[in-house]
Structures are given as C-alpha cells and as structure tokens.
Protein backbone atom coordinates (compact mmCIF):
# COMPACT_ATOMS: atom_id res chain seq x y z
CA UNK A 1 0.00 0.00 0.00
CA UNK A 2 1.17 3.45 -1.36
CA UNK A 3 1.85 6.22 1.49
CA UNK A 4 0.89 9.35 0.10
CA UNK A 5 1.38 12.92 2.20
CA UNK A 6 0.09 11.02 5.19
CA UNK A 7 -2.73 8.87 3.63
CA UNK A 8 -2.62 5.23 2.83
CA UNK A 9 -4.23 5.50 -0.86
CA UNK A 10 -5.46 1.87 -2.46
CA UNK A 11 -3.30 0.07 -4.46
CA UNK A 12 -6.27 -1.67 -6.76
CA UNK A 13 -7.36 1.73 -8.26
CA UNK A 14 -6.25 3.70 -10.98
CA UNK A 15 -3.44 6.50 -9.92
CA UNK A 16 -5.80 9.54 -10.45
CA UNK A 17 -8.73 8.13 -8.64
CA UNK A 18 -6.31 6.97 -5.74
CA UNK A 19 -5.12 10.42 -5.41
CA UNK A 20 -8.26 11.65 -4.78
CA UNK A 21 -8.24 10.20 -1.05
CA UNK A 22 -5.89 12.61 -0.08
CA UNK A 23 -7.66 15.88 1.67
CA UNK A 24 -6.91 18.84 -0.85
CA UNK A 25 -6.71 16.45 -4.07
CA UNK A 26 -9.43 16.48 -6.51
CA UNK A 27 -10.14 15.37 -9.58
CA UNK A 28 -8.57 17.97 -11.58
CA UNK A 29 -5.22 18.13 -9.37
CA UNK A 30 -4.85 14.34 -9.71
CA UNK A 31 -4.86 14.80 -13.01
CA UNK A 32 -1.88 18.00 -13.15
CA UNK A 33 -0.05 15.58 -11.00
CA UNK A 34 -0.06 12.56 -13.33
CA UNK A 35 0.45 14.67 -16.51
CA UNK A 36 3.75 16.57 -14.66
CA UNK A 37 4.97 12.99 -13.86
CA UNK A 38 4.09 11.15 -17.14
CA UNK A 39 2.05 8.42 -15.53
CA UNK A 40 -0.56 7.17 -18.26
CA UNK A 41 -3.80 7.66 -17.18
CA UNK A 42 -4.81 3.40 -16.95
CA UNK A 43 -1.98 3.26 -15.01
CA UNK A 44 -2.93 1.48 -11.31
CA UNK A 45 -1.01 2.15 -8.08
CA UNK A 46 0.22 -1.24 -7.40
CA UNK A 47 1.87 -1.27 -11.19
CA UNK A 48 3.92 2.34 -10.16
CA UNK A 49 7.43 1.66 -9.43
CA UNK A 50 9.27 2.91 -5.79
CA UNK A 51 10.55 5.84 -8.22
CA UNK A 52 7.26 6.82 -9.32
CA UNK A 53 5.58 7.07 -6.16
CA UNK A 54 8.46 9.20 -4.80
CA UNK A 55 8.15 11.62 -7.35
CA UNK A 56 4.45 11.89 -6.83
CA UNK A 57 4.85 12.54 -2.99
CA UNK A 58 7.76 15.36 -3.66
CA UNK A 59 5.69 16.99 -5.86
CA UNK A 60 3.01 17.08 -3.23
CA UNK A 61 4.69 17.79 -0.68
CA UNK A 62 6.35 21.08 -2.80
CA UNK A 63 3.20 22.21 -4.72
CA UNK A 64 0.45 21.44 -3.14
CA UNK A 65 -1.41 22.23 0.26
CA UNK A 66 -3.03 19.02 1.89
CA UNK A 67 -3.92 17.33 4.35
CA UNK A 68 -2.98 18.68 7.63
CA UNK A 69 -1.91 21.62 6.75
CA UNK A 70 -4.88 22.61 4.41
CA UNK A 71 -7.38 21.56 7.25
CA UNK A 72 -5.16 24.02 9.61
CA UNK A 73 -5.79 27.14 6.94
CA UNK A 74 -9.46 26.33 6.65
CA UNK A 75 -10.31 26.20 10.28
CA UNK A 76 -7.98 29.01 11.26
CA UNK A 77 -10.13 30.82 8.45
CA UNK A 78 -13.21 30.25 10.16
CA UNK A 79 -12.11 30.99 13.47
CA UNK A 80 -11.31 34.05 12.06
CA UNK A 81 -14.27 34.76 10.67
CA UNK A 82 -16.41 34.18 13.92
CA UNK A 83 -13.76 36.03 15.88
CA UNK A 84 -14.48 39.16 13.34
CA UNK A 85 -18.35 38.46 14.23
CA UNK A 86 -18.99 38.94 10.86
CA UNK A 87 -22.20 37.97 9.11
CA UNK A 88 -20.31 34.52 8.13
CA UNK A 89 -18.47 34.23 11.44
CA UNK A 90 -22.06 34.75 13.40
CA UNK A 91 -23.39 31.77 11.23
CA UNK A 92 -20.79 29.32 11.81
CA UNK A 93 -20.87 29.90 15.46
CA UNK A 94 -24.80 29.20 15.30
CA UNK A 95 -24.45 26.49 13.02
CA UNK A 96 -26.24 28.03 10.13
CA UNK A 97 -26.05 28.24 6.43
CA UNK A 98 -23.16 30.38 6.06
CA UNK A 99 -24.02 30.75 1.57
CA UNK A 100 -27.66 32.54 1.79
CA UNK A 101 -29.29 29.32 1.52
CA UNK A 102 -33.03 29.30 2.77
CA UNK A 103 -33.54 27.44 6.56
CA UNK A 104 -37.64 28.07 6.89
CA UNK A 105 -37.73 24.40 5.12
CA UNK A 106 -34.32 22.63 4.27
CA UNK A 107 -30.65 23.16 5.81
CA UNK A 108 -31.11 19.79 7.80
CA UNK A 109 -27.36 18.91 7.01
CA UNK A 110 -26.46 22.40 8.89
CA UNK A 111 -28.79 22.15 11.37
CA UNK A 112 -28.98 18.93 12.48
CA UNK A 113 -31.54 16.44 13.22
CA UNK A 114 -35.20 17.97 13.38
CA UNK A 115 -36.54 18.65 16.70
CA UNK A 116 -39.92 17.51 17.01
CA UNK A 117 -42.40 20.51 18.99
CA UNK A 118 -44.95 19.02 21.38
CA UNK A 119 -48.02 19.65 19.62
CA UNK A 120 -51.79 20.75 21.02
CA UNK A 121 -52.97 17.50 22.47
CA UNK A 122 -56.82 16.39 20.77
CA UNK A 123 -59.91 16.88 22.95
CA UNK A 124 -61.96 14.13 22.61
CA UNK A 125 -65.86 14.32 23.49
C-alpha cells in the first residue's frame, strides 16, 4: 500500500482516482499531478514503481497544500471569521447556512436532526 502525504491511498485503483483520497486532491489536481509525472492515465497504483511514487509525494509535498496543513488554513479561516463576528463568522458559530441558503424548510445537514415541537394535544368528546 502506497503512502501518500500522510494517507494510505489503495493500491487496486487507478493513480488519479487513488489520489483523490488525499484531503486537498481532486479530480482535476490528480490529473496536473499525473500529466507533470508522465504516468498514463490506466496506469494502477500497485503497477507504479518505488521511483514513481516518490516523485508523486515530492511533488506534493512542494506544490500542493493538503492534508494537515490545508485543514489548519481552513479552520484558522473560520475561526477568524467568527472572531471578526462577521455575518459569516455569526453563522458558523450558530451552526447556520453560512451561503444565503433558505432554513424556513431545508438546511437539515447544517442544522442537524429535526426537533420535534410538542403539539396541542386532541380533545376528545
């Protein structure tokens, strides 16, 4: 198993697709990393030679932002953000839709499980 900027990525998959496990790597950057390397694009991980997969994690680790680093930035932007007590800081700290998205009906994801309100109890006669 290939050990990639931290992250065990499957050996069974294609190299681009494998990539993709890696916090910061998507689609398109897997891609820019295969091209600068000249890995094909059929090309699995358990067919890349100890050369190869060197040369993919130097690149990483030169180029790119990932893993724990990126996860650092992100949250250090949103504690910035709430410290501010900016619009978007006030709805992260409430655990809103930060994007303008509507929360009358939907935002469950956001907002968590519904809370079910004890309703008016039926008189019966």
């Amino acid at each position: 198993m290939a050990r990639i900027a931290g992250v065990n990525i499957p050996t069974n998959k294609r190299v681009t697709i494998s990539l993709r496990y890696i916090y910061g790597i998507g689609p398109s950057k897997a891609q820019k990393i295969c091209e600068q390397i000249g890995i094909p694009d059929d090309r699995r991980v358990n067919q890349l030679s100890d050369d190869e997969i060197m040369r993919i994690r130097e690149l990483i680790d030169r180029d790119y932002r990932v893993e724990g680093d990126l996860r650092r930035e992100v949250s250090m932007n949103i504690k910035r953000l709430m410290d501010l007590a900016c619009y978007r800081g006030l709805r992260h700290r409430k655990g809103l839709p930060v994007r303008g998205q509507r929360t009358h009906t939907n935002a469950r994801t956001r907002k968590g499980k519904a809370v079910a309100i004890a309703g008016k109890k039926k008189v019966t006669k």
